[in-house]
PDB file of N, CA and C in Angstrom:
ATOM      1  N   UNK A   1      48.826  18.084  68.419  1.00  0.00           N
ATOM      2  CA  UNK A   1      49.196  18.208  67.050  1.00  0.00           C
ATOM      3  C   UNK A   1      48.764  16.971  66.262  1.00  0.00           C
ATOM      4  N   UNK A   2      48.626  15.619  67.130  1.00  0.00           N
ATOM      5  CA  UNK A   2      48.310  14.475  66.230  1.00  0.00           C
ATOM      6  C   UNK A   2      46.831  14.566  65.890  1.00  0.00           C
ATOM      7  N   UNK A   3      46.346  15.592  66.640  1.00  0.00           N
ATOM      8  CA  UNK A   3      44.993  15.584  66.414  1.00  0.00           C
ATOM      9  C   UNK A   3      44.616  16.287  65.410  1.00  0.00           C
ATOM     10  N   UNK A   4      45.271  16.829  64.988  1.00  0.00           N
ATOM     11  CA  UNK A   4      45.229  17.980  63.742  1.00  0.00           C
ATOM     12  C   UNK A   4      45.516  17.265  62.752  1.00  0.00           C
ATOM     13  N   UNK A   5      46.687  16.905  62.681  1.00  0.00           N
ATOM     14  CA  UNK A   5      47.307  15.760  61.481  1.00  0.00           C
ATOM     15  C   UNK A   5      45.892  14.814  60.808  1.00  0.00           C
ATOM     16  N   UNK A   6      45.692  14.472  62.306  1.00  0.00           N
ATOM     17  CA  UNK A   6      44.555  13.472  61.782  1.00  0.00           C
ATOM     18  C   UNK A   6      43.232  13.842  60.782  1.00  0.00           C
ATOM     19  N   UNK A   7      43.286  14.964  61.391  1.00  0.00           N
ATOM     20  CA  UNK A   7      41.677  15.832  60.313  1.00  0.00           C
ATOM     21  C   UNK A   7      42.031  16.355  59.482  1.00  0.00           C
ATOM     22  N   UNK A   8      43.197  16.791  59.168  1.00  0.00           N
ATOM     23  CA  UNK A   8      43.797  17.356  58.117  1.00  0.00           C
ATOM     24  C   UNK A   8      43.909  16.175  57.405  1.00  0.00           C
ATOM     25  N   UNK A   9      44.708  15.049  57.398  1.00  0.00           N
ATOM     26  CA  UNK A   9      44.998  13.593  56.661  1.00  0.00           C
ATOM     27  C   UNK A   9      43.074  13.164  56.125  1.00  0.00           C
ATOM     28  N   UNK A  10      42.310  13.763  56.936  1.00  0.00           N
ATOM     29  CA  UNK A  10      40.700  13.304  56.422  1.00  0.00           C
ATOM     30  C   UNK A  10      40.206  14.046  55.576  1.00  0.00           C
ATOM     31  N   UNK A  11      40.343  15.457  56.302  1.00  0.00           N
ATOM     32  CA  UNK A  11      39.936  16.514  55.648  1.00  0.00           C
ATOM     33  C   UNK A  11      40.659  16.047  53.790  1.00  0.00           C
ATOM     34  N   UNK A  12      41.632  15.971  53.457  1.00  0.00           N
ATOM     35  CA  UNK A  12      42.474  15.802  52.232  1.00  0.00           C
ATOM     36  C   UNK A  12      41.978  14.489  51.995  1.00  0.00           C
ATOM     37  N   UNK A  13      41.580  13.349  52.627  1.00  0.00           N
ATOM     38  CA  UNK A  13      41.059  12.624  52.252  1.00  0.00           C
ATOM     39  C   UNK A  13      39.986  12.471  51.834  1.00  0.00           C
ATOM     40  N   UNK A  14      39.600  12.777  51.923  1.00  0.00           N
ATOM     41  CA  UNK A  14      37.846  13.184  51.882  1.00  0.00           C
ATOM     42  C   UNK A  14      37.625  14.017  50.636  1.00  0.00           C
ATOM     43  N   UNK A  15      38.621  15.221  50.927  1.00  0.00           N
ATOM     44  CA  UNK A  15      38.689  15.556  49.373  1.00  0.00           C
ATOM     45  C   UNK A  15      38.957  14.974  48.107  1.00  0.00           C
ATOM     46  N   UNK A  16      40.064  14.016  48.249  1.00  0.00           N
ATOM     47  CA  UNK A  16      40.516  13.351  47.330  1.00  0.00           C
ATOM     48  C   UNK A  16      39.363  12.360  46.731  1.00  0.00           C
ATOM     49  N   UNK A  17      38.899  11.389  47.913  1.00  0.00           N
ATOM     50  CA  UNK A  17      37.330  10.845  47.277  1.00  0.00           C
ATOM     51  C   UNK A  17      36.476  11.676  46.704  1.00  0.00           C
ATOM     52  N   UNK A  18      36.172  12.882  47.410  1.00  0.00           N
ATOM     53  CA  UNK A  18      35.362  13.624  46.490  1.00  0.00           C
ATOM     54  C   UNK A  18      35.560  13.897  45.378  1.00  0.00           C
ATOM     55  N   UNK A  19      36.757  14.457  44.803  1.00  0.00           N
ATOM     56  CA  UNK A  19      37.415  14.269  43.248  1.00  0.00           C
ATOM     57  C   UNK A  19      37.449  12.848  42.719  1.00  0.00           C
ATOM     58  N   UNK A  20      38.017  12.348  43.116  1.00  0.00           N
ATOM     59  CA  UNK A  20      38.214  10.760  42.607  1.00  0.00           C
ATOM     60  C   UNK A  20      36.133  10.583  42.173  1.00  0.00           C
ATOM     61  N   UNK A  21      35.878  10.820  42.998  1.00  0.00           N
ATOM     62  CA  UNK A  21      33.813  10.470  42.677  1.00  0.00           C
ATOM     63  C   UNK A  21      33.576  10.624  41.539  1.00  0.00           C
ATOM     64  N   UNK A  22      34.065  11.960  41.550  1.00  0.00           N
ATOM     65  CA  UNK A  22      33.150  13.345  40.471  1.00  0.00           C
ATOM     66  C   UNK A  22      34.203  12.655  39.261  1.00  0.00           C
ATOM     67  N   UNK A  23      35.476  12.528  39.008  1.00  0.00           N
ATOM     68  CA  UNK A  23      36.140  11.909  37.947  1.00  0.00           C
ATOM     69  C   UNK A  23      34.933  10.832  37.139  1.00  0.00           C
ATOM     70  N   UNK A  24      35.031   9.474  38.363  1.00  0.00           N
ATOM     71  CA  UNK A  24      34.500   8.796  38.257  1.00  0.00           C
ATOM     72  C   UNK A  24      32.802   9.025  37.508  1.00  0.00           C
ATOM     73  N   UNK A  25      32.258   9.158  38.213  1.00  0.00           N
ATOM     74  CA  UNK A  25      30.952   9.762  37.348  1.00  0.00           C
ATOM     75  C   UNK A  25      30.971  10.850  36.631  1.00  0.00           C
ATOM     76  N   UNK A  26      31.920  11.252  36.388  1.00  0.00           N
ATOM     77  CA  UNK A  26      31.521  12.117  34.556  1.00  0.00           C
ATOM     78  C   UNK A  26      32.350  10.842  33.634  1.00  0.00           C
ATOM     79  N   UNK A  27      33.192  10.354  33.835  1.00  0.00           N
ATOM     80  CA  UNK A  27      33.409   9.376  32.863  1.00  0.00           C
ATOM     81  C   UNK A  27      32.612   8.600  32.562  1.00  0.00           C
ATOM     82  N   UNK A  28      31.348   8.037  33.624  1.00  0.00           N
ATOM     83  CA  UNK A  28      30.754   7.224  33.789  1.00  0.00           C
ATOM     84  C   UNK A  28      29.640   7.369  32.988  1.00  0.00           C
ATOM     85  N   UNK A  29      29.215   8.633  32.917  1.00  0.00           N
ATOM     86  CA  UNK A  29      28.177   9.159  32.142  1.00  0.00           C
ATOM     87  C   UNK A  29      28.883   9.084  30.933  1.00  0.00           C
ATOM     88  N   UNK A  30      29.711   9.761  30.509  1.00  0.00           N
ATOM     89  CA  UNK A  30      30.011   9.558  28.943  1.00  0.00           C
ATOM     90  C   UNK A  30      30.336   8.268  28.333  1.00  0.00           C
ATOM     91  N   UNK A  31      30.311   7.273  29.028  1.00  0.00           N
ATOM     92  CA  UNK A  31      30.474   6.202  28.594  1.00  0.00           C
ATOM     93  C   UNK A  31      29.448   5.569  28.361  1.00  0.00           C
ATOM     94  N   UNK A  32      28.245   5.736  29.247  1.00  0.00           N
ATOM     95  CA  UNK A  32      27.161   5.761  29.039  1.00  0.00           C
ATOM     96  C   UNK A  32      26.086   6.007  27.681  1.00  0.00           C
ATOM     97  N   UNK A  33      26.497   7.543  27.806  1.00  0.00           N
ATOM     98  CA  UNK A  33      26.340   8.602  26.812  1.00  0.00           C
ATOM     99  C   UNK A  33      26.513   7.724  25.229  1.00  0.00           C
ATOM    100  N   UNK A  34      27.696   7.326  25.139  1.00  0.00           N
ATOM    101  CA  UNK A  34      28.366   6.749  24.238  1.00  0.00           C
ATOM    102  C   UNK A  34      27.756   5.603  23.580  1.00  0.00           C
ATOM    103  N   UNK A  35      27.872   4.750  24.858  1.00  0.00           N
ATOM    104  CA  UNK A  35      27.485   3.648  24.362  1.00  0.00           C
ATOM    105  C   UNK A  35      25.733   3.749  24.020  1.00  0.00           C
ATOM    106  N   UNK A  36      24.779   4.344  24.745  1.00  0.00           N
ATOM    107  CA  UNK A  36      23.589   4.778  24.583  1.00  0.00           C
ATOM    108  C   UNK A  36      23.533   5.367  22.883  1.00  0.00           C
ATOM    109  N   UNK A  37      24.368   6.067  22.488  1.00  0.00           N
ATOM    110  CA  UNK A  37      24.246   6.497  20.908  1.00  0.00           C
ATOM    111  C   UNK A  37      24.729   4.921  20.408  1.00  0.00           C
ATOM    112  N   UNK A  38      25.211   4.379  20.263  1.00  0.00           N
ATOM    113  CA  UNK A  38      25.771   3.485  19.603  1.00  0.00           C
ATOM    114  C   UNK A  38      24.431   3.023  19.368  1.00  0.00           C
ATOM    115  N   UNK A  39      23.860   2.243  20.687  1.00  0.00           N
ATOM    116  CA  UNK A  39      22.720   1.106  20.414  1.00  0.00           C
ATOM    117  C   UNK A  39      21.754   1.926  19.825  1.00  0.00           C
ATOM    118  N   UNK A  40      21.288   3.223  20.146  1.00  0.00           N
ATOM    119  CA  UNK A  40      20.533   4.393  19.192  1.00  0.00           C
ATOM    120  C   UNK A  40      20.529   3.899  17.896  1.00  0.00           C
ATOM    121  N   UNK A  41      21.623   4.618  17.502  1.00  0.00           N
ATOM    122  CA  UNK A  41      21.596   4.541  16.114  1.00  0.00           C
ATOM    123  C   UNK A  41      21.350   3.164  15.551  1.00  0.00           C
ATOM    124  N   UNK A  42      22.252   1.957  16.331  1.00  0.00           N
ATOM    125  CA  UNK A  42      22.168   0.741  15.382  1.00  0.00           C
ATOM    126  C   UNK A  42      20.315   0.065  15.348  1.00  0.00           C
ATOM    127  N   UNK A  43      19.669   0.852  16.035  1.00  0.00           N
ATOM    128  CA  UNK A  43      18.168   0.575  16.470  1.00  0.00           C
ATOM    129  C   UNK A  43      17.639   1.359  14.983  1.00  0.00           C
ATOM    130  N   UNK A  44      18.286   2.790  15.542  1.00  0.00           N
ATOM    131  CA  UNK A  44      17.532   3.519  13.806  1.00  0.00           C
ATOM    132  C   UNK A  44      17.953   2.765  12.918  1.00  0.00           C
ATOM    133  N   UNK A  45      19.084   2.384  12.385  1.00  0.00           N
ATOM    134  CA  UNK A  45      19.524   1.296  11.143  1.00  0.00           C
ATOM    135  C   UNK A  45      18.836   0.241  10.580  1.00  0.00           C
ATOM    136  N   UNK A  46      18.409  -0.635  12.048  1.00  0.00           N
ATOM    137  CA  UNK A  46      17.229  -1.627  11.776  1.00  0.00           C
ATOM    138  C   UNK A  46      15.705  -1.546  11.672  1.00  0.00           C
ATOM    139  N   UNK A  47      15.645  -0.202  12.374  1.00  0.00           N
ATOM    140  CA  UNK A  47      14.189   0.258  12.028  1.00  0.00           C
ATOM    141  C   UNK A  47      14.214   0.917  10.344  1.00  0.00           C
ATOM    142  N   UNK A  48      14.861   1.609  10.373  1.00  0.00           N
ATOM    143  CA  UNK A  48      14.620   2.232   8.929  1.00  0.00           C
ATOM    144  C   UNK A  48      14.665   1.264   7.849  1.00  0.00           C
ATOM    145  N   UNK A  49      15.448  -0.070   7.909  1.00  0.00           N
ATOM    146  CA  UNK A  49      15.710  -0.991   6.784  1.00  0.00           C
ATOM    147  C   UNK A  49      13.877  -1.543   6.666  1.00  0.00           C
ATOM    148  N   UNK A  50      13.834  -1.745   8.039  1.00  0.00           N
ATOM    149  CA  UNK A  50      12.597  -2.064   8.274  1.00  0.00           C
ATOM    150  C   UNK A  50      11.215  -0.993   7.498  1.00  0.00           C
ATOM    151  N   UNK A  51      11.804   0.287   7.627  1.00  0.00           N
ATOM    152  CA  UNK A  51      10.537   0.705   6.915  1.00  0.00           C
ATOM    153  C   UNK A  51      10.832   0.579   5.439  1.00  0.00           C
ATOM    154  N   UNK A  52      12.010   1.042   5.355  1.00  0.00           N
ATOM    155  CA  UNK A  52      12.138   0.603   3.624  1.00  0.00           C
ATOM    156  C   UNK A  52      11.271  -0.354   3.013  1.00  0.00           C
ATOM    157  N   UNK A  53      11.476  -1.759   3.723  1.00  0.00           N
ATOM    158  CA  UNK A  53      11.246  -3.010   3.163  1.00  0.00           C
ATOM    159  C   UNK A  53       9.414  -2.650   3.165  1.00  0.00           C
ATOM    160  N   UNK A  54       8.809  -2.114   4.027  1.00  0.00           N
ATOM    161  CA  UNK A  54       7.615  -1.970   4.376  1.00  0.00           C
ATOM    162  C   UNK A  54       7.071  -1.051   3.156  1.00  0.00           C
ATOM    163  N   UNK A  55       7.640  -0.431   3.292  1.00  0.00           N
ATOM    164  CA  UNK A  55       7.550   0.944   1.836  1.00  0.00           C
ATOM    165  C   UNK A  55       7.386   0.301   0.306  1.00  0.00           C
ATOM    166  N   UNK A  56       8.593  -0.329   0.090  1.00  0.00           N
ATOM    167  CA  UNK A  56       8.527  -1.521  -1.058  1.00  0.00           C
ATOM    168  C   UNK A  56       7.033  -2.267  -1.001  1.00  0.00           C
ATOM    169  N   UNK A  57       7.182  -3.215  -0.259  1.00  0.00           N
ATOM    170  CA  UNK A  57       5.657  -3.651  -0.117  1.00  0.00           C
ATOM    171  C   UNK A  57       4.434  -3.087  -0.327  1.00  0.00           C
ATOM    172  N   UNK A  58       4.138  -2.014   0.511  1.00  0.00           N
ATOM    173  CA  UNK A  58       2.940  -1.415   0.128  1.00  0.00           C
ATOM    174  C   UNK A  58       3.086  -0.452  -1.431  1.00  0.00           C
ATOM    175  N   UNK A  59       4.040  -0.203  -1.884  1.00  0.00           N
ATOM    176  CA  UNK A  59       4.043   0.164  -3.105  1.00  0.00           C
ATOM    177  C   UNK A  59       3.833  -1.076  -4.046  1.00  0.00           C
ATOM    178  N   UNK A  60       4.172  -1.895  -3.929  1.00  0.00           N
ATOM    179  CA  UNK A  60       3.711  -2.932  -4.682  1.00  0.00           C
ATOM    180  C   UNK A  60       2.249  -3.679  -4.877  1.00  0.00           C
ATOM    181  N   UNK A  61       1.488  -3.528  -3.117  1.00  0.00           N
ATOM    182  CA  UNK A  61       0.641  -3.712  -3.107  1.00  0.00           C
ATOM    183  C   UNK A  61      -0.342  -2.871  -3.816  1.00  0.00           C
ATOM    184  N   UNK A  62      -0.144  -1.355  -4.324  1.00  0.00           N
ATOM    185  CA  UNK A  62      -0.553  -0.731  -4.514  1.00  0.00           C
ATOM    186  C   UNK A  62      -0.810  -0.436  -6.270  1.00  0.00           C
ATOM    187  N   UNK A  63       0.252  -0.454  -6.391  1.00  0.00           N
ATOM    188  CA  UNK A  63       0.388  -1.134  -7.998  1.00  0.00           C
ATOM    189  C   UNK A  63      -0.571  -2.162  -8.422  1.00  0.00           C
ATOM    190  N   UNK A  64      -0.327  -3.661  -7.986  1.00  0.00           N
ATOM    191  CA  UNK A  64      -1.518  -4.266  -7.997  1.00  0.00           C
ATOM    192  C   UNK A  64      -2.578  -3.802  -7.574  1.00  0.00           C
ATOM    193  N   UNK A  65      -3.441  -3.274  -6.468  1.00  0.00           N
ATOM    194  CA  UNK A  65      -4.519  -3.079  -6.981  1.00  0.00           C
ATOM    195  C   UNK A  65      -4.739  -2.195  -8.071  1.00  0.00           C
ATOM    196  N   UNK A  66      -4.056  -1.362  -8.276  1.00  0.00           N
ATOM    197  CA  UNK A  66      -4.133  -0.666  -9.880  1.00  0.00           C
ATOM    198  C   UNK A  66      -4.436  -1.440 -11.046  1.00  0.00           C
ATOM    199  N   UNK A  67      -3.917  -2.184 -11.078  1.00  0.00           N
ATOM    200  CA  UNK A  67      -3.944  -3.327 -11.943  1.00  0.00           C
ATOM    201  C   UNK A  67      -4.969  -3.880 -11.911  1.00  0.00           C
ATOM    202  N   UNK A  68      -5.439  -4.517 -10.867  1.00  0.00           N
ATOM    203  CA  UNK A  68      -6.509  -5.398 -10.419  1.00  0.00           C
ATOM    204  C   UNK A  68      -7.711  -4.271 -10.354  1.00  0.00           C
ATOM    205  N   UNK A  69      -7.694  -2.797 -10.472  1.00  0.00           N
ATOM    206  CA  UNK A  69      -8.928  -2.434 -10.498  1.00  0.00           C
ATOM    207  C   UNK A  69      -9.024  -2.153 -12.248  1.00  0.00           C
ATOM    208  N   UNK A  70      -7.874  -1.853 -13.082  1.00  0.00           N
ATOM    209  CA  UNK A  70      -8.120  -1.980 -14.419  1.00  0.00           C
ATOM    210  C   UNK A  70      -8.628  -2.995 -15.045  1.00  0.00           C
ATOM    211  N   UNK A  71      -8.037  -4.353 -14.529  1.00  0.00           N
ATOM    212  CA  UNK A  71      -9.079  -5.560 -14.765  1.00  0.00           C
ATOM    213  C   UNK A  71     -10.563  -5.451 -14.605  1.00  0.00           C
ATOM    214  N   UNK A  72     -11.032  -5.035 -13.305  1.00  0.00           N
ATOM    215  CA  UNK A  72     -12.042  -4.934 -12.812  1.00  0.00           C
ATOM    216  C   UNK A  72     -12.789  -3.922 -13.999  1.00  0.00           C
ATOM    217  N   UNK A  73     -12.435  -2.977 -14.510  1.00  0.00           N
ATOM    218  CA  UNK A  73     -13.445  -2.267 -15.055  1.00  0.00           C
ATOM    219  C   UNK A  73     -13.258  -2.946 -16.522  1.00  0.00           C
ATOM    220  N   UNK A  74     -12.294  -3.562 -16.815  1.00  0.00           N
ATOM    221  CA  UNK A  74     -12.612  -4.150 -18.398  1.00  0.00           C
ATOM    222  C   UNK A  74     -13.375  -5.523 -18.024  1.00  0.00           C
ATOM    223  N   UNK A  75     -13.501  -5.597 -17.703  1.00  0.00           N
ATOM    224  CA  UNK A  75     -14.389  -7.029 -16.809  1.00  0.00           C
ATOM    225  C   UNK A  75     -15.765  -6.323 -17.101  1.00  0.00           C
ATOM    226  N   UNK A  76     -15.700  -5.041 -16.175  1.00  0.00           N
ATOM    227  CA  UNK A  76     -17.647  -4.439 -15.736  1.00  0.00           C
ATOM    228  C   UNK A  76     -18.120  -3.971 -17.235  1.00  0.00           C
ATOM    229  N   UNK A  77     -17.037  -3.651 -18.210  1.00  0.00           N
ATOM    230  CA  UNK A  77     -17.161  -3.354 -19.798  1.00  0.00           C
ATOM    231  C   UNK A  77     -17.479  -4.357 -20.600  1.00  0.00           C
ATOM    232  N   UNK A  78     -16.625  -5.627 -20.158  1.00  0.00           N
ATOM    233  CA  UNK A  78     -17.263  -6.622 -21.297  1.00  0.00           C
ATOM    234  C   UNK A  78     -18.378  -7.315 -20.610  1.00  0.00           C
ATOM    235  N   UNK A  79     -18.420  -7.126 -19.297  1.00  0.00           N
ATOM    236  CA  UNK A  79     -20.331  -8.021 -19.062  1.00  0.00           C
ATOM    237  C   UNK A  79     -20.856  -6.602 -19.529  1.00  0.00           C
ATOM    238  N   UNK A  80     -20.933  -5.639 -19.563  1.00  0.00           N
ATOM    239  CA  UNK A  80     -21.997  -4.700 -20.336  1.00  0.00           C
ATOM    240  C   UNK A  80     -21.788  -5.057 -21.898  1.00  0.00           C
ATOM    241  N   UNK A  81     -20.721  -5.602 -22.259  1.00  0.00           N
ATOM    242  CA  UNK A  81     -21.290  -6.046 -24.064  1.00  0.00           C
ATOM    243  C   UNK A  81     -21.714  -7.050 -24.056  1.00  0.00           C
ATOM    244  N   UNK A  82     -21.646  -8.072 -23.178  1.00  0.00           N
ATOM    245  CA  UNK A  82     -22.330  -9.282 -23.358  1.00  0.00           C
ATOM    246  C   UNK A  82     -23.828  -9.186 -23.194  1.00  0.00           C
ATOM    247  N   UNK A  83     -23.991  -8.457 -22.189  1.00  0.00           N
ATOM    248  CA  UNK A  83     -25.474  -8.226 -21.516  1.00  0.00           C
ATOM    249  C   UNK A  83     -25.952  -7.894 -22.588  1.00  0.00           C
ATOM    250  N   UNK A  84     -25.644  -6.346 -23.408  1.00  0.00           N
ATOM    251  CA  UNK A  84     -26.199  -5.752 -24.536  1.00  0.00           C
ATOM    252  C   UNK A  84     -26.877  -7.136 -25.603  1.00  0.00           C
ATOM    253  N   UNK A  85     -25.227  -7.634 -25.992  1.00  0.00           N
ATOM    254  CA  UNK A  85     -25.467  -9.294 -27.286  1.00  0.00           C
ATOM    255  C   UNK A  85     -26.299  -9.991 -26.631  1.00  0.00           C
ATOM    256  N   UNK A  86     -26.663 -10.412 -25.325  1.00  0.00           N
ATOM    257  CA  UNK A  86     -27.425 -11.210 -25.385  1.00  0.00           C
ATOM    258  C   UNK A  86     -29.151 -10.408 -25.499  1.00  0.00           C
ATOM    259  N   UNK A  87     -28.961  -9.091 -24.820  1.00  0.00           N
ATOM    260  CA  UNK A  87     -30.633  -8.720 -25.039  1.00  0.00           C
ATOM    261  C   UNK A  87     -30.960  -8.551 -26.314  1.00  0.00           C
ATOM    262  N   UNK A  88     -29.858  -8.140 -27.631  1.00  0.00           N
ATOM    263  CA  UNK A  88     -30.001  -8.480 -28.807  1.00  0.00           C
ATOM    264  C   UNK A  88     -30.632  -9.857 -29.282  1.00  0.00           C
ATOM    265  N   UNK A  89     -29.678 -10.664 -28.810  1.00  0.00           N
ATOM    266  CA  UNK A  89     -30.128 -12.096 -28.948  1.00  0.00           C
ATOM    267  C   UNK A  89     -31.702 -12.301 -28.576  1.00  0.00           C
ATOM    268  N   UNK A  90     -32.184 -12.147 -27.549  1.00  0.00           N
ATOM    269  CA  UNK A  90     -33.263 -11.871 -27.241  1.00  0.00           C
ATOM    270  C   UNK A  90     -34.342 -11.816 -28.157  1.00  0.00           C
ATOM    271  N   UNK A  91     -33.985 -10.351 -28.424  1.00  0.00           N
ATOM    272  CA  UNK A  91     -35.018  -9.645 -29.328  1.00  0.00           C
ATOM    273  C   UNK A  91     -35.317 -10.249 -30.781  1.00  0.00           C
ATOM    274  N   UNK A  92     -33.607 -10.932 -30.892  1.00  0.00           N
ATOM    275  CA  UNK A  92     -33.662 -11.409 -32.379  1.00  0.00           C
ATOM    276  C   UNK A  92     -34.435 -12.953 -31.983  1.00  0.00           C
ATOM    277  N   UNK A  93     -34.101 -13.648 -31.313  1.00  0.00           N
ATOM    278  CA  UNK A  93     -35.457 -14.871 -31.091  1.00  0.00           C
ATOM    279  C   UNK A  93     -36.533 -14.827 -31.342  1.00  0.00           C
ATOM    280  N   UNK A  94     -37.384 -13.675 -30.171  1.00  0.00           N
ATOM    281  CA  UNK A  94     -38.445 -12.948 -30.296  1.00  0.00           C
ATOM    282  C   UNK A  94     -39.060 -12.442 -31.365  1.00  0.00           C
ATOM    283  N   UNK A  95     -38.235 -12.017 -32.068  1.00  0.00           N
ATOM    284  CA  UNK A  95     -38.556 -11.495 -33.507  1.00  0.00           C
ATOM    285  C   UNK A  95     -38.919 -12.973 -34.535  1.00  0.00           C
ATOM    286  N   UNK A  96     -37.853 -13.645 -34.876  1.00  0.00           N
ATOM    287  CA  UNK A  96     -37.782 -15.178 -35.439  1.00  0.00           C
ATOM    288  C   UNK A  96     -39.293 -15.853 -34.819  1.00  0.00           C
ATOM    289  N   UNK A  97     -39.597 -16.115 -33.347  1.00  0.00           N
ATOM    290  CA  UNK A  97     -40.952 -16.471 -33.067  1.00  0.00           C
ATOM    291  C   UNK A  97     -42.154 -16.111 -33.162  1.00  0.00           C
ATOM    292  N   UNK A  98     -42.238 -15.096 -33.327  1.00  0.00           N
ATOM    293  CA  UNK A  98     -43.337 -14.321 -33.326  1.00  0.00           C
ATOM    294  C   UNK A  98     -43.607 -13.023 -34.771  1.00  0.00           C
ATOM    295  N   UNK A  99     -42.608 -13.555 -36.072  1.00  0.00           N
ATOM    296  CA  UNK A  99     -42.605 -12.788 -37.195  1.00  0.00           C
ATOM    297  C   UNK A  99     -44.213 -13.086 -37.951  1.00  0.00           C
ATOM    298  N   UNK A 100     -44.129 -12.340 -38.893  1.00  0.00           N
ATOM    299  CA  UNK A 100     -45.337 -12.659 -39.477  1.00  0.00           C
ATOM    300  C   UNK A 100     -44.477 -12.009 -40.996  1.00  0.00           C
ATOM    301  N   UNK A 101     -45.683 -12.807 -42.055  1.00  0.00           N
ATOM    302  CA  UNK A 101     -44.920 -11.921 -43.724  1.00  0.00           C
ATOM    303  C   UNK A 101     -46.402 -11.348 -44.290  1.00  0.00           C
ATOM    304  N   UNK A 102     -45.904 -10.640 -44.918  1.00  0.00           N
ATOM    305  CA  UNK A 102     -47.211  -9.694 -45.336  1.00  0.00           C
ATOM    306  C   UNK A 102     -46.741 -10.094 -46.622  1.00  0.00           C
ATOM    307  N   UNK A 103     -47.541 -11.018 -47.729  1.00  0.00           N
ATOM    308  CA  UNK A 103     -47.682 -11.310 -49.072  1.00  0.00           C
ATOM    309  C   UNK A 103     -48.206 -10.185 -49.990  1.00  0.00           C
ATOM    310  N   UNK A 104     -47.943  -9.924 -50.497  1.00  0.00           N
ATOM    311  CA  UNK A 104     -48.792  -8.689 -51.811  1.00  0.00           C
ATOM    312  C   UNK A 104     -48.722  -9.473 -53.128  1.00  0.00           C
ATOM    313  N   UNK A 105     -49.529  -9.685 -53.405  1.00  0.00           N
ATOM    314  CA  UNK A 105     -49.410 -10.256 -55.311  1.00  0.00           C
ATOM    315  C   UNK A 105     -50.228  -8.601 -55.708  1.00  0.00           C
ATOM    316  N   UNK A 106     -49.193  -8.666 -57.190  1.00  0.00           N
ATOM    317  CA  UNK A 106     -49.604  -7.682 -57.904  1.00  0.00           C
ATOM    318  C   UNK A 106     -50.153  -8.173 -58.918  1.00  0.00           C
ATOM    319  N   UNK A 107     -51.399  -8.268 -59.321  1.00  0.00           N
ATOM    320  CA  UNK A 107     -52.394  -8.672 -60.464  1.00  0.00           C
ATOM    321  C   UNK A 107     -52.002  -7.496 -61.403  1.00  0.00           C
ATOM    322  N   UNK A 108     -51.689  -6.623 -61.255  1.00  0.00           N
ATOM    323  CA  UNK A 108     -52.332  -5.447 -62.532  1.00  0.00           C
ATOM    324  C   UNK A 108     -51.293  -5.549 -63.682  1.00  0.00           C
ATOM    325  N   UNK A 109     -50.058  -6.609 -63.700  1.00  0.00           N
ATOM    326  CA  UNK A 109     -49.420  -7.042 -64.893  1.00  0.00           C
ATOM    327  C   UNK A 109     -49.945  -7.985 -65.338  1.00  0.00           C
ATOM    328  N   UNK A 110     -50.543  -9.089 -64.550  1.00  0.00           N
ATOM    329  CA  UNK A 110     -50.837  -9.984 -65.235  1.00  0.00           C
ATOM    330  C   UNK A 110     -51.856  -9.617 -66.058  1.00  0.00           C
ATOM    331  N   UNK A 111     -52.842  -9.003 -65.895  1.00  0.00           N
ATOM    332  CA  UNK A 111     -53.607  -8.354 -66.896  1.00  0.00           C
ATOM    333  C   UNK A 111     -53.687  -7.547 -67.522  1.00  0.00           C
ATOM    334  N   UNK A 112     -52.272  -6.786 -67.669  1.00  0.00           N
ATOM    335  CA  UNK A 112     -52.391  -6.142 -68.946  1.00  0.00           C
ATOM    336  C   UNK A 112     -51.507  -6.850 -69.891  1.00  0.00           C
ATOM    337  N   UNK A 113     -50.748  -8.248 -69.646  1.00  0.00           N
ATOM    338  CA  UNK A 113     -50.222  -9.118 -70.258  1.00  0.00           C
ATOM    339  C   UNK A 113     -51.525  -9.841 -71.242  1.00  0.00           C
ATOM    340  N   UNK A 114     -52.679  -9.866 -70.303  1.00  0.00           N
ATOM    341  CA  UNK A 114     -53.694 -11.117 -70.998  1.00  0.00           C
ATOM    342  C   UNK A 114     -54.805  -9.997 -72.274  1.00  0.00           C
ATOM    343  N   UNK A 115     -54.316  -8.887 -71.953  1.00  0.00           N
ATOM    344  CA  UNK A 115     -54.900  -7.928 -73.116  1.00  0.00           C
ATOM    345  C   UNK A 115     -54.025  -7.687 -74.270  1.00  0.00           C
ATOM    346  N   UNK A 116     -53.043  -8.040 -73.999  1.00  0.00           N
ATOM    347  CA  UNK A 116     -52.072  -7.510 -75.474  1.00  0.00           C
ATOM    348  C   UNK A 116     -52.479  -8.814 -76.235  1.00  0.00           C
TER     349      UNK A 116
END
């Protein structure tokens, strides 16, 4: 009979660890579980601030070049009026150096002045 007692006292023992285990590791996991969302999320929190801030930035960067390409074309506008004034300039030198005057005297009053 002590021999029975004895496997029976294991047998129930044995069971009892086996429950006691399985307790043990499902708590174990949800604690896990748990704490695994926690650091999750507080990761998304710092990543997302992170893209925000990134978002800001390149919108800004972006703006400026807007800016900086509107400069750019009133820039490529006024060297095309300068270019123009100066090939004016040019021409008007050119012209000043190289003019000539075409004189005309009109005689045909003076002589009908010296007949009256």
């Amino acid at each position: 009979m002590e021999i029975i007692k004895s496997r029976v006292v294991k047998i129930l023992d044995q069971g009892l660890l086996d429950a006691m285990r399985k307790i043990i590791v499902t708590e174990t996991r949800k604690i896990v579980q748990e704490e695994t969302k926690k650091i999750v999320q507080s990761e998304t929190a710092k990543l997302s601030a992170q893209v925000k801030e990134n978002t800001q930035i390149l919108r800004a960067l972006e703006s400026n070049k807007d800016f900086q390409n509107a400069r750019m074309d009133r820039m490529e506008h006024d060297l095309a009026q300068l270019t123009g004034c100066s090939k004016k300039i040019e021409d008007l030198e050119d012209r000043y150096i190289h003019h000539s005057h075409r004189i005309v005297i009109d005689t045909s009053e003076a002589a009908e002045k010296d007949a009256s």
